[in-house]
C-alpha atoms as a PDB file:
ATOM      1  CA  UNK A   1      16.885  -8.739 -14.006  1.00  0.00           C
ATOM      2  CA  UNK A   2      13.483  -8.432 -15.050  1.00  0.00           C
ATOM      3  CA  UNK A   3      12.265 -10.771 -12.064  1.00  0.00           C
ATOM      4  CA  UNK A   4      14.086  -8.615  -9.630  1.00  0.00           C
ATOM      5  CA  UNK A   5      12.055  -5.636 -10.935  1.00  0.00           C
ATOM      6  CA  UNK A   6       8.590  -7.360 -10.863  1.00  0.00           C
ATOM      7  CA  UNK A   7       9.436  -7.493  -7.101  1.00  0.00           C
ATOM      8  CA  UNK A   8      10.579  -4.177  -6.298  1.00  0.00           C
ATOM      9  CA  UNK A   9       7.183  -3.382  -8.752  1.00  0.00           C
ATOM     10  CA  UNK A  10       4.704  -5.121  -6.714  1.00  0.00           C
ATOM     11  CA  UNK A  11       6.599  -4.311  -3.268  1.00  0.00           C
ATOM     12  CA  UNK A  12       6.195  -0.288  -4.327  1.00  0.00           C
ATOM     13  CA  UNK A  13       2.187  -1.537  -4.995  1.00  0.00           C
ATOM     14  CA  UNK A  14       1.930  -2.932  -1.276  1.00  0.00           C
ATOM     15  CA  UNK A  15       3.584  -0.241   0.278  1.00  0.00           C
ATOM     16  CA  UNK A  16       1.171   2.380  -1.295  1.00  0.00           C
ATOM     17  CA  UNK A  17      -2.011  -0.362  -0.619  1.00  0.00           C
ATOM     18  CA  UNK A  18      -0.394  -0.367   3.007  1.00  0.00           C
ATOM     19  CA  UNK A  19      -0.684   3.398   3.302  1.00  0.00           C
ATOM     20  CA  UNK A  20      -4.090   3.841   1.797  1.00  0.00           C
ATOM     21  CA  UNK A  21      -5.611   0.869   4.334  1.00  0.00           C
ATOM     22  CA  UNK A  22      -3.921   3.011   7.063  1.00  0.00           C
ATOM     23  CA  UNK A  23      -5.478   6.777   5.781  1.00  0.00           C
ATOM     24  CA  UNK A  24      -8.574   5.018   5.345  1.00  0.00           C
ATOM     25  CA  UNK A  25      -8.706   2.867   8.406  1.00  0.00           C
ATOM     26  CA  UNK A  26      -7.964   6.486  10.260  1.00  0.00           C
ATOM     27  CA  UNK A  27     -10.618   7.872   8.612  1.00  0.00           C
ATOM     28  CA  UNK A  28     -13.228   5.935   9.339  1.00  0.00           C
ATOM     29  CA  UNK A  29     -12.442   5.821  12.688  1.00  0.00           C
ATOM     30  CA  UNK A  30     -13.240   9.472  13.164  1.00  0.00           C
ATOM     31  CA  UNK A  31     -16.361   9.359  10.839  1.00  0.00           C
ATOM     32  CA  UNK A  32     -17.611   6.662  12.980  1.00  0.00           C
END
């Protein structure tokens, strides 16, 4: 049980690392 968490954990800390790389790639994009 506690392994299954870990992954949901760290797959919930991708997801939001995936979003922020996104806003960020987006946003330098129209600074540039």
């Amino acid at each position: 049980m506690e392994t299954d968490f870990m992954d949901e954990f760290l797959a919930d800390i991708e997801f939001e690392e995936f979003i922020i790389a996104r806003r960020t790639e987006k946003n330098g994009r129209t600074k540039n």
